[in-house]
PDB file of N, CA and C in Angstrom:
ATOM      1  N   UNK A   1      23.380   9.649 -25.561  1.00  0.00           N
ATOM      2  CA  UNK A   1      22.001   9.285 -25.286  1.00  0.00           C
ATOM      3  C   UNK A   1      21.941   8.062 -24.388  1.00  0.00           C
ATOM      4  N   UNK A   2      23.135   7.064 -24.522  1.00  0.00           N
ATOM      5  CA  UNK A   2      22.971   5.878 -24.252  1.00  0.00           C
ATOM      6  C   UNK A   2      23.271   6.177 -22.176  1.00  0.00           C
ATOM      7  N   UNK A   3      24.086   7.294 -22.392  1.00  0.00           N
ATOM      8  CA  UNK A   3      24.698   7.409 -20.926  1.00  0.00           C
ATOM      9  C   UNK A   3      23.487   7.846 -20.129  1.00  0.00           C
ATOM     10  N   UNK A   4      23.015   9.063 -20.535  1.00  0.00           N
ATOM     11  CA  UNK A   4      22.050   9.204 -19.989  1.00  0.00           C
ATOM     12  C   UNK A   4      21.023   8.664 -19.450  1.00  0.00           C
ATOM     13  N   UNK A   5      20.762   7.404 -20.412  1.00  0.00           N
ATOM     14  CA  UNK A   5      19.695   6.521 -19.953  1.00  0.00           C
ATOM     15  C   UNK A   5      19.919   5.181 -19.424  1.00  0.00           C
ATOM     16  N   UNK A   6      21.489   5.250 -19.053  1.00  0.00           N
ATOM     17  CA  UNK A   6      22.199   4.288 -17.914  1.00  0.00           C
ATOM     18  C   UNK A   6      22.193   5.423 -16.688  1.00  0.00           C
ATOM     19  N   UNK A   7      22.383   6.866 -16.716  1.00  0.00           N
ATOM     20  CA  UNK A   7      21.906   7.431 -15.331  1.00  0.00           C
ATOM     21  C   UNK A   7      21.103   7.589 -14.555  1.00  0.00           C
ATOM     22  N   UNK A   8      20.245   7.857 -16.179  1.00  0.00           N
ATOM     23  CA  UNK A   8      18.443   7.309 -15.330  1.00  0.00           C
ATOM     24  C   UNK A   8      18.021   5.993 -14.578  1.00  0.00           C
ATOM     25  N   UNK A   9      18.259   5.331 -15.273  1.00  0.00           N
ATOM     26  CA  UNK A   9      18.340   3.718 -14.664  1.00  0.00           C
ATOM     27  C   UNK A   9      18.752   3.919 -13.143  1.00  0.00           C
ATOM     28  N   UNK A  10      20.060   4.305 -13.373  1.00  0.00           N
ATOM     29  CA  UNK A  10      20.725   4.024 -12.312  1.00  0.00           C
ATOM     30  C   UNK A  10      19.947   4.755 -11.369  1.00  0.00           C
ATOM     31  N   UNK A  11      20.510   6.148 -11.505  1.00  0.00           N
ATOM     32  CA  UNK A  11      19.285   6.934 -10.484  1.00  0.00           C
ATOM     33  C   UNK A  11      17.988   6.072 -10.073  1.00  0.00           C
ATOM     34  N   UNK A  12      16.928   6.004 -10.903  1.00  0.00           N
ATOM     35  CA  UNK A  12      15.496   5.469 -10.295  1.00  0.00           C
ATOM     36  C   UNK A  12      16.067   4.114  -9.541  1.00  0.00           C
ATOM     37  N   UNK A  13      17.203   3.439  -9.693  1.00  0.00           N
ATOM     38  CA  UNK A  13      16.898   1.748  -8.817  1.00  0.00           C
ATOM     39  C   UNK A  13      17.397   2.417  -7.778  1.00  0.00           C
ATOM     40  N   UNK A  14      18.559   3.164  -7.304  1.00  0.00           N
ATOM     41  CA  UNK A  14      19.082   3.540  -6.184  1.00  0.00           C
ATOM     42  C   UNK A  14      18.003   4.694  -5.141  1.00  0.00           C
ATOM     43  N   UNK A  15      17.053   5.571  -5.928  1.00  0.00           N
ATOM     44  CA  UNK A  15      16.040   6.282  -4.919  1.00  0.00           C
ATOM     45  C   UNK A  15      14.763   5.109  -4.477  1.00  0.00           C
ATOM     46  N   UNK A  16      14.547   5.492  -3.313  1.00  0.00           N
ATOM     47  CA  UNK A  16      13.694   4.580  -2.680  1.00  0.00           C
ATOM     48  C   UNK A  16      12.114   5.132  -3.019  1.00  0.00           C
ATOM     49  N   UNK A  17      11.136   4.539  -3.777  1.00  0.00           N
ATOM     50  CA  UNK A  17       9.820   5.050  -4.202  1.00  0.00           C
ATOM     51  C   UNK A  17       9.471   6.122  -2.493  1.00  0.00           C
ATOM     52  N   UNK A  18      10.026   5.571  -1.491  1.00  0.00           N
ATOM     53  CA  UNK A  18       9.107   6.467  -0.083  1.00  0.00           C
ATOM     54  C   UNK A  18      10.594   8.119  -0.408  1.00  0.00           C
ATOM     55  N   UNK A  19      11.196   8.001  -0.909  1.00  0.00           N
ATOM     56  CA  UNK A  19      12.376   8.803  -0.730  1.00  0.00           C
ATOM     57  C   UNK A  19      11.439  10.326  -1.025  1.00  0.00           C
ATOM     58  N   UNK A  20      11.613  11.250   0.231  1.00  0.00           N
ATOM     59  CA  UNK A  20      11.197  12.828   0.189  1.00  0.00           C
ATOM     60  C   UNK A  20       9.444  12.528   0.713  1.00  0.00           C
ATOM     61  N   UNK A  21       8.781  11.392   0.878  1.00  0.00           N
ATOM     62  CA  UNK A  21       7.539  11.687   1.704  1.00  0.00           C
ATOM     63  C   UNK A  21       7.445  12.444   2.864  1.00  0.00           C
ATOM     64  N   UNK A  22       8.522  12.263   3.469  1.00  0.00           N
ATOM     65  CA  UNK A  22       8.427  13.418   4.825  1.00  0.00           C
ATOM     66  C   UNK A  22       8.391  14.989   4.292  1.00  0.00           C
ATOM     67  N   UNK A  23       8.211  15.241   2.833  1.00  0.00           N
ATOM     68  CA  UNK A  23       8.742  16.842   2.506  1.00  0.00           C
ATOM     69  C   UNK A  23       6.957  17.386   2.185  1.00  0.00           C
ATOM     70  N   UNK A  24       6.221  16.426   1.794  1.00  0.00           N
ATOM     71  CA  UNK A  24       4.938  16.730   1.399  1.00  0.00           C
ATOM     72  C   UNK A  24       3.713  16.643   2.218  1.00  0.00           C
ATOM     73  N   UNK A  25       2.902  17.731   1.552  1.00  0.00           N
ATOM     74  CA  UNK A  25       1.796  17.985   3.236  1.00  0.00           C
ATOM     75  C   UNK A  25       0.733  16.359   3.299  1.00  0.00           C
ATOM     76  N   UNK A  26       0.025  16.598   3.857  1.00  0.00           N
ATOM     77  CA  UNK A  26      -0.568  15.582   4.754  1.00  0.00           C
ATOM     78  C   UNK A  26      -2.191  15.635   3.536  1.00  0.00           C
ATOM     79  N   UNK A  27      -2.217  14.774   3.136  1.00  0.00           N
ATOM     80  CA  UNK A  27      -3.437  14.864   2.286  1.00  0.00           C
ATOM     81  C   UNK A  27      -4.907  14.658   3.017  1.00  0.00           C
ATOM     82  N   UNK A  28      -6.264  15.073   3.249  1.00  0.00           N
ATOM     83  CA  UNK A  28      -6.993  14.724   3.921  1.00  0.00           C
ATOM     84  C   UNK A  28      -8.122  13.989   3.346  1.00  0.00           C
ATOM     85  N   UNK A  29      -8.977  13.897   3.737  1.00  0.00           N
ATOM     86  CA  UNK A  29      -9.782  12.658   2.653  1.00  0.00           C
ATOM     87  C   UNK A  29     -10.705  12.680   1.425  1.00  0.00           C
ATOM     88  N   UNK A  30     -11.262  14.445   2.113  1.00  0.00           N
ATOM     89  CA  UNK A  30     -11.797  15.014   0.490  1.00  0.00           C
ATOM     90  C   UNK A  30     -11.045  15.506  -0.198  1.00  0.00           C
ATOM     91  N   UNK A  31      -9.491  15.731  -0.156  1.00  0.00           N
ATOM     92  CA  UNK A  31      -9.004  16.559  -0.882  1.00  0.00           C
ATOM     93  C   UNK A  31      -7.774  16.312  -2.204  1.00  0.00           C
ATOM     94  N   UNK A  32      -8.755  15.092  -2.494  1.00  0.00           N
ATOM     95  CA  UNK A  32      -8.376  14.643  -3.884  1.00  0.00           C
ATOM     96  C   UNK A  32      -8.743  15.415  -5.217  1.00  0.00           C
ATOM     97  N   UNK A  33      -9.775  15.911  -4.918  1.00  0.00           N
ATOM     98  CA  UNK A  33     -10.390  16.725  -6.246  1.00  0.00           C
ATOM     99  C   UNK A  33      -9.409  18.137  -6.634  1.00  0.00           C
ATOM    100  N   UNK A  34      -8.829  18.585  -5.552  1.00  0.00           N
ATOM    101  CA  UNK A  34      -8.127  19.278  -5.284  1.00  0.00           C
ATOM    102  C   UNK A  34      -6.589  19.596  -5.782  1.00  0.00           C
ATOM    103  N   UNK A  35      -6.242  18.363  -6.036  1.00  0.00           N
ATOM    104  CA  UNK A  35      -4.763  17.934  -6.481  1.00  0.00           C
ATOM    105  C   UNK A  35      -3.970  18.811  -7.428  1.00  0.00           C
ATOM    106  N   UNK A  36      -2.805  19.120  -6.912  1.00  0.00           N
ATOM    107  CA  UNK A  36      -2.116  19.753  -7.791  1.00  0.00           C
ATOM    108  C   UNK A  36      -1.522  18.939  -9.023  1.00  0.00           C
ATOM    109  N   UNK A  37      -0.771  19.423 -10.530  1.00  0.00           N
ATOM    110  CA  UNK A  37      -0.549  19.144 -11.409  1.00  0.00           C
ATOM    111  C   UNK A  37       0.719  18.329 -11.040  1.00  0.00           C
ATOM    112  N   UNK A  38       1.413  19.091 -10.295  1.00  0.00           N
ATOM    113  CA  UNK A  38       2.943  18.679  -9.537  1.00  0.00           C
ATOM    114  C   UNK A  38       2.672  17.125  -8.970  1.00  0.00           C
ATOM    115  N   UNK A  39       1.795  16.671  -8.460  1.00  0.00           N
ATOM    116  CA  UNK A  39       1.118  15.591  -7.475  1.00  0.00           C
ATOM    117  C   UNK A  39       0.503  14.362  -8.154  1.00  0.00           C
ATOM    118  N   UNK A  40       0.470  14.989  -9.773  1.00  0.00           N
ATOM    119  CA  UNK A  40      -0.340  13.658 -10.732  1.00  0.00           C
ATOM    120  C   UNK A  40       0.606  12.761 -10.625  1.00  0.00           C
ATOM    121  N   UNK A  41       0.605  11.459 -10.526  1.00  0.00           N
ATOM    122  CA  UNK A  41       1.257  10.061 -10.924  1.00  0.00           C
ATOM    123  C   UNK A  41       1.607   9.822 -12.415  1.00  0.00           C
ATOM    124  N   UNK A  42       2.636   9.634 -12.856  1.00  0.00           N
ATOM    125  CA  UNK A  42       2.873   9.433 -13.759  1.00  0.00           C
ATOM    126  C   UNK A  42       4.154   8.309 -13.985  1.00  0.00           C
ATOM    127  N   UNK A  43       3.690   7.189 -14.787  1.00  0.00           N
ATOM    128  CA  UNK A  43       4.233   6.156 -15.117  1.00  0.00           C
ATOM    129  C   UNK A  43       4.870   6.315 -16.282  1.00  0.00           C
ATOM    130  N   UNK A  44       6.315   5.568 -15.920  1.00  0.00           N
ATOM    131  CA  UNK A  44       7.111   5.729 -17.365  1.00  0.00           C
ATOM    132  C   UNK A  44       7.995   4.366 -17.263  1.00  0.00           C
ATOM    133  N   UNK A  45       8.326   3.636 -18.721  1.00  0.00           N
ATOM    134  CA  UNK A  45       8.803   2.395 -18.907  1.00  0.00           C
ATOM    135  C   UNK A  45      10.452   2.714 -19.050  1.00  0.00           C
ATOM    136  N   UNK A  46      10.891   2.511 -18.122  1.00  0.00           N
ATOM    137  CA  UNK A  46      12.395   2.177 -18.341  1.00  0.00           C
ATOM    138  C   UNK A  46      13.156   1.241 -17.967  1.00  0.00           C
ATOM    139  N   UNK A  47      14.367   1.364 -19.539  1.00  0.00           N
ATOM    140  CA  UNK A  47      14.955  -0.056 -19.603  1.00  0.00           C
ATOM    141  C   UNK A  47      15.819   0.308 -18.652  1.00  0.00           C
ATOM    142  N   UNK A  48      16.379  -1.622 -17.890  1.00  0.00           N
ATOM    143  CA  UNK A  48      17.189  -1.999 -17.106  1.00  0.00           C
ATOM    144  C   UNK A  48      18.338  -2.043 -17.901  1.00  0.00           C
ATOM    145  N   UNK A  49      19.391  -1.905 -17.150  1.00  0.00           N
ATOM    146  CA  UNK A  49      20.885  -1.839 -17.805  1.00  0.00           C
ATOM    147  C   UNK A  49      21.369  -3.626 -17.989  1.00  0.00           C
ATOM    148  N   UNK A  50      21.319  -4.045 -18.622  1.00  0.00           N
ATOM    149  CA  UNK A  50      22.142  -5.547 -18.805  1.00  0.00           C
ATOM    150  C   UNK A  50      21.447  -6.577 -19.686  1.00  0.00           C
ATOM    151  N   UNK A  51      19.544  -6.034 -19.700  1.00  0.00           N
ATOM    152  CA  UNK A  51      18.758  -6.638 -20.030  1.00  0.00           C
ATOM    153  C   UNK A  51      18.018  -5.768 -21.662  1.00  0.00           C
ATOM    154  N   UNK A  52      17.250  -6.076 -22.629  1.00  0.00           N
ATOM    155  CA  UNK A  52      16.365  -5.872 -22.751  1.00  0.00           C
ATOM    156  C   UNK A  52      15.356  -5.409 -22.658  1.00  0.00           C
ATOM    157  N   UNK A  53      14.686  -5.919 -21.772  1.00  0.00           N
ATOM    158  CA  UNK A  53      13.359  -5.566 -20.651  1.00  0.00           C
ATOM    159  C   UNK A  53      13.226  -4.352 -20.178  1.00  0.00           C
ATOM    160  N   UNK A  54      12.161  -3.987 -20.131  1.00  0.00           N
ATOM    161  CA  UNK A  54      12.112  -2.597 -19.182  1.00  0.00           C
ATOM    162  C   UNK A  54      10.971  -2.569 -17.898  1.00  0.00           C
ATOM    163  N   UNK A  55      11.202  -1.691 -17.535  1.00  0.00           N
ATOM    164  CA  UNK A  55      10.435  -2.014 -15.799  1.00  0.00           C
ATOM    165  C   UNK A  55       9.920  -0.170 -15.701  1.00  0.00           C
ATOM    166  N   UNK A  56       8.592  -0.758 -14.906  1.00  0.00           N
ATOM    167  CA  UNK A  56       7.710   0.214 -15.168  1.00  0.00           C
ATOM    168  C   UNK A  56       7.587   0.987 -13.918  1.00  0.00           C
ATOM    169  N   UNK A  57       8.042   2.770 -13.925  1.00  0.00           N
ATOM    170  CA  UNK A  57       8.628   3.190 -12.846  1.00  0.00           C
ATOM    171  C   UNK A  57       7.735   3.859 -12.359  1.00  0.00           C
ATOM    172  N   UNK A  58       6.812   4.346 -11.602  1.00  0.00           N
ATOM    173  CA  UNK A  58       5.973   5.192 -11.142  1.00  0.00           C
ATOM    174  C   UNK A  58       6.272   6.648  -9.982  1.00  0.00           C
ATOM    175  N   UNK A  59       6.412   8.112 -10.464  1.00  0.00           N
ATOM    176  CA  UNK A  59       6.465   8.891  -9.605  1.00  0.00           C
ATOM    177  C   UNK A  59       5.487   9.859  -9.850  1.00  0.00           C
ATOM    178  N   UNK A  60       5.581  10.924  -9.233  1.00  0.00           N
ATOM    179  CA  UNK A  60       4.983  12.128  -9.651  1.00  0.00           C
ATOM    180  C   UNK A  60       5.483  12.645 -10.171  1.00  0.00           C
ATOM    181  N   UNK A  61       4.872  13.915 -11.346  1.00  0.00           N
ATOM    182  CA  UNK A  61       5.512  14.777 -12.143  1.00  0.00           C
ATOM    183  C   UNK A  61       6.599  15.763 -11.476  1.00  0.00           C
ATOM    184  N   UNK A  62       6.447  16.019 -10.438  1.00  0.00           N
ATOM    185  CA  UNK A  62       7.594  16.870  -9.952  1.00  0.00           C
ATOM    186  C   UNK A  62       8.852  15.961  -9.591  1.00  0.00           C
ATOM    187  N   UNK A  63       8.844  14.604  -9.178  1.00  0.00           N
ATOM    188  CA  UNK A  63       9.387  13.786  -8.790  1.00  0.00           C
ATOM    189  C   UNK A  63      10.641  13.014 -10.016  1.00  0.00           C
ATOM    190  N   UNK A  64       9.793  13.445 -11.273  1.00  0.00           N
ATOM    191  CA  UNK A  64      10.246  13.301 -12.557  1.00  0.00           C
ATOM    192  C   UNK A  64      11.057  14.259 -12.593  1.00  0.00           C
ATOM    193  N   UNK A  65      10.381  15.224 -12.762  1.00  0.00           N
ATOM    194  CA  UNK A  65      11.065  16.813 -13.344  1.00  0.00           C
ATOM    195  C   UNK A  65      12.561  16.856 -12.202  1.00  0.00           C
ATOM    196  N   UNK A  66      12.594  16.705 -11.280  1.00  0.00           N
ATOM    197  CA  UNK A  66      13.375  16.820  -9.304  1.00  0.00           C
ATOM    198  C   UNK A  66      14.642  15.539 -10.828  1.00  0.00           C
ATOM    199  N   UNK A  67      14.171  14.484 -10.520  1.00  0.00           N
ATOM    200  CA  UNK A  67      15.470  13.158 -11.467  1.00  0.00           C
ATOM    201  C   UNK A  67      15.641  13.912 -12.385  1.00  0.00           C
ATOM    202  N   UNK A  68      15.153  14.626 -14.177  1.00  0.00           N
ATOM    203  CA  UNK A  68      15.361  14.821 -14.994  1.00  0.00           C
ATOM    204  C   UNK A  68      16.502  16.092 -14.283  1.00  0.00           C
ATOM    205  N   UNK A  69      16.068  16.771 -14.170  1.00  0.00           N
ATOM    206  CA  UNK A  69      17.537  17.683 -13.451  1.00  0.00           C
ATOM    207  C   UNK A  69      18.576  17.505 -12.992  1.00  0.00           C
ATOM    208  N   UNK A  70      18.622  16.390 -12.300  1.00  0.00           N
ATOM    209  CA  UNK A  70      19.381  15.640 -11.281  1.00  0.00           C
ATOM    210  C   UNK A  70      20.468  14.746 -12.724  1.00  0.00           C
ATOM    211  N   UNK A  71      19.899  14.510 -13.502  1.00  0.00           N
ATOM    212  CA  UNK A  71      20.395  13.308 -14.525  1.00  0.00           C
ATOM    213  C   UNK A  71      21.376  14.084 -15.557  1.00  0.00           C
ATOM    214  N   UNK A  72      20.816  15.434 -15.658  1.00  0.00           N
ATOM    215  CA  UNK A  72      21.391  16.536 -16.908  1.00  0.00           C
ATOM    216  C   UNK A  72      22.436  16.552 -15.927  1.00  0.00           C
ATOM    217  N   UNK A  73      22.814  17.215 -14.661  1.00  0.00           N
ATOM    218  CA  UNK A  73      23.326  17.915 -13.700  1.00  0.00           C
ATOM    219  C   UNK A  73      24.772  16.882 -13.782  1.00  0.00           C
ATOM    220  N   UNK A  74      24.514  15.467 -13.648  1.00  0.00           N
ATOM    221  CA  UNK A  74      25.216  14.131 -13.314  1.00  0.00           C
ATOM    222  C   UNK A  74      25.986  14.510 -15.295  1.00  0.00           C
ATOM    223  N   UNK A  75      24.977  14.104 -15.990  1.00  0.00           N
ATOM    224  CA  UNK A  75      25.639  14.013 -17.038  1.00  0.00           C
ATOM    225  C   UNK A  75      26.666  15.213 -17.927  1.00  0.00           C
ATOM    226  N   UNK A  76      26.013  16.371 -17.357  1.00  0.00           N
ATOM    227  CA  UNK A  76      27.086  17.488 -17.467  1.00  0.00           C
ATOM    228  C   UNK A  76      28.349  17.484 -16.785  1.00  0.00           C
ATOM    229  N   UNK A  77      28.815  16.940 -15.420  1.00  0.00           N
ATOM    230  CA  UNK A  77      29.687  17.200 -14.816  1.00  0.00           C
ATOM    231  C   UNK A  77      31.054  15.635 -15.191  1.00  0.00           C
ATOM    232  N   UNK A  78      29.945  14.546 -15.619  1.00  0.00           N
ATOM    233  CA  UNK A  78      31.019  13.594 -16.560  1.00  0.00           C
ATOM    234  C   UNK A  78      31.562  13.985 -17.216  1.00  0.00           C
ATOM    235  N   UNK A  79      30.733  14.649 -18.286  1.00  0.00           N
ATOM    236  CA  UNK A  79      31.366  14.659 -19.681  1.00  0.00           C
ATOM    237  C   UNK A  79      32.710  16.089 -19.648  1.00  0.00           C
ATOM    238  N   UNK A  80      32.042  17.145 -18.519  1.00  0.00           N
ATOM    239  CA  UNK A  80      33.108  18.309 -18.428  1.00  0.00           C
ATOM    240  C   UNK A  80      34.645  17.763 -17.388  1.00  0.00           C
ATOM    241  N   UNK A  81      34.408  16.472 -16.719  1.00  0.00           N
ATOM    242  CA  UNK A  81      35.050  15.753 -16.091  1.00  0.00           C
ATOM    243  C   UNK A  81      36.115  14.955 -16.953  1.00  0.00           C
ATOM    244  N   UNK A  82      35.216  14.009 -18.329  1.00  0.00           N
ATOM    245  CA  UNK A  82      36.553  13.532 -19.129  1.00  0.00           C
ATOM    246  C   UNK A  82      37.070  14.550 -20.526  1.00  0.00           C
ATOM    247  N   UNK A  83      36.477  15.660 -20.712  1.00  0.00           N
ATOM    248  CA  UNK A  83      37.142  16.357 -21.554  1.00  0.00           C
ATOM    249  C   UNK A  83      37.954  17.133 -20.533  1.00  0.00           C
ATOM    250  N   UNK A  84      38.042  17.330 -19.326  1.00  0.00           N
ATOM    251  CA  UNK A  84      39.519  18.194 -18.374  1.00  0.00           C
ATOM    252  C   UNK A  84      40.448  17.132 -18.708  1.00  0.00           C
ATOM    253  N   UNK A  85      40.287  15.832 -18.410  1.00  0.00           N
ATOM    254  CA  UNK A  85      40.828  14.408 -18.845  1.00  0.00           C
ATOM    255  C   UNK A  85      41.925  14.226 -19.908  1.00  0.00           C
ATOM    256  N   UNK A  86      40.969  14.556 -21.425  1.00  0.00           N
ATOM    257  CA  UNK A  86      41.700  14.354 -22.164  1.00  0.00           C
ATOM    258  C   UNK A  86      42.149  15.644 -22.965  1.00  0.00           C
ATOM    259  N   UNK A  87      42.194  16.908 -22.390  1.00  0.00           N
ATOM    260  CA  UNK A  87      42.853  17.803 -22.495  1.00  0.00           C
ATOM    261  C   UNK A  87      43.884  18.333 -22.003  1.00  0.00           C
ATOM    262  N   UNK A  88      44.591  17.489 -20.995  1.00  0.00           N
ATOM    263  CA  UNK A  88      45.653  16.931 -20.034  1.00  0.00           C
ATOM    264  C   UNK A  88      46.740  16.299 -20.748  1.00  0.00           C
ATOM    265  N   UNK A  89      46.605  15.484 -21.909  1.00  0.00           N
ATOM    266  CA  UNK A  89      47.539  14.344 -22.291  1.00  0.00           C
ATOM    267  C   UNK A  89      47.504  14.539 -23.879  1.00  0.00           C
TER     268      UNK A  89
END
């Protein structure tokens, strides 16, 4: 649990909040009412690695869902990485 949420960490400080704006369409000025579910903002508190404290991260739900994949993906290929490891010796 603990790794995971040193990948997350890690992940969110290393992506840049502008990271993938060039992938999304061009919003126009009425067309807020409009908004997809994928597009809501959603804020989530996560702790910093060394500290205590936590710092308050802001993306969109797809932007979430895009890391939460990304984090399983990372943490699956460790753990199948040190059990080849210690099935070696």
């Amino acid at each position: 649990m603990t790794t995971a949420i040193l990948v997350l960490a890690a992940a969110l400080t290393v992506q840049s909040p502008g990271a993938g704006a060039g992938n999304e369409p061009a919003q126009t000025g009425a067309g807020t009412a409009e908004a997809r579910p994928e597009d809501k903002i959603v804020c989530k508190r996560v702790s910093e690695r060394g500290t205590r404290f936590t710092k308050r991260v802001c993306s969109t739900a797809k932007q979430w869902e895009q890391q939460r994949r990304h984090n399983v993906e990372v943490t699956r290929e460790m753990q199948q990485s040190n059990g080849s490891a210690k099935a070696g010796t």
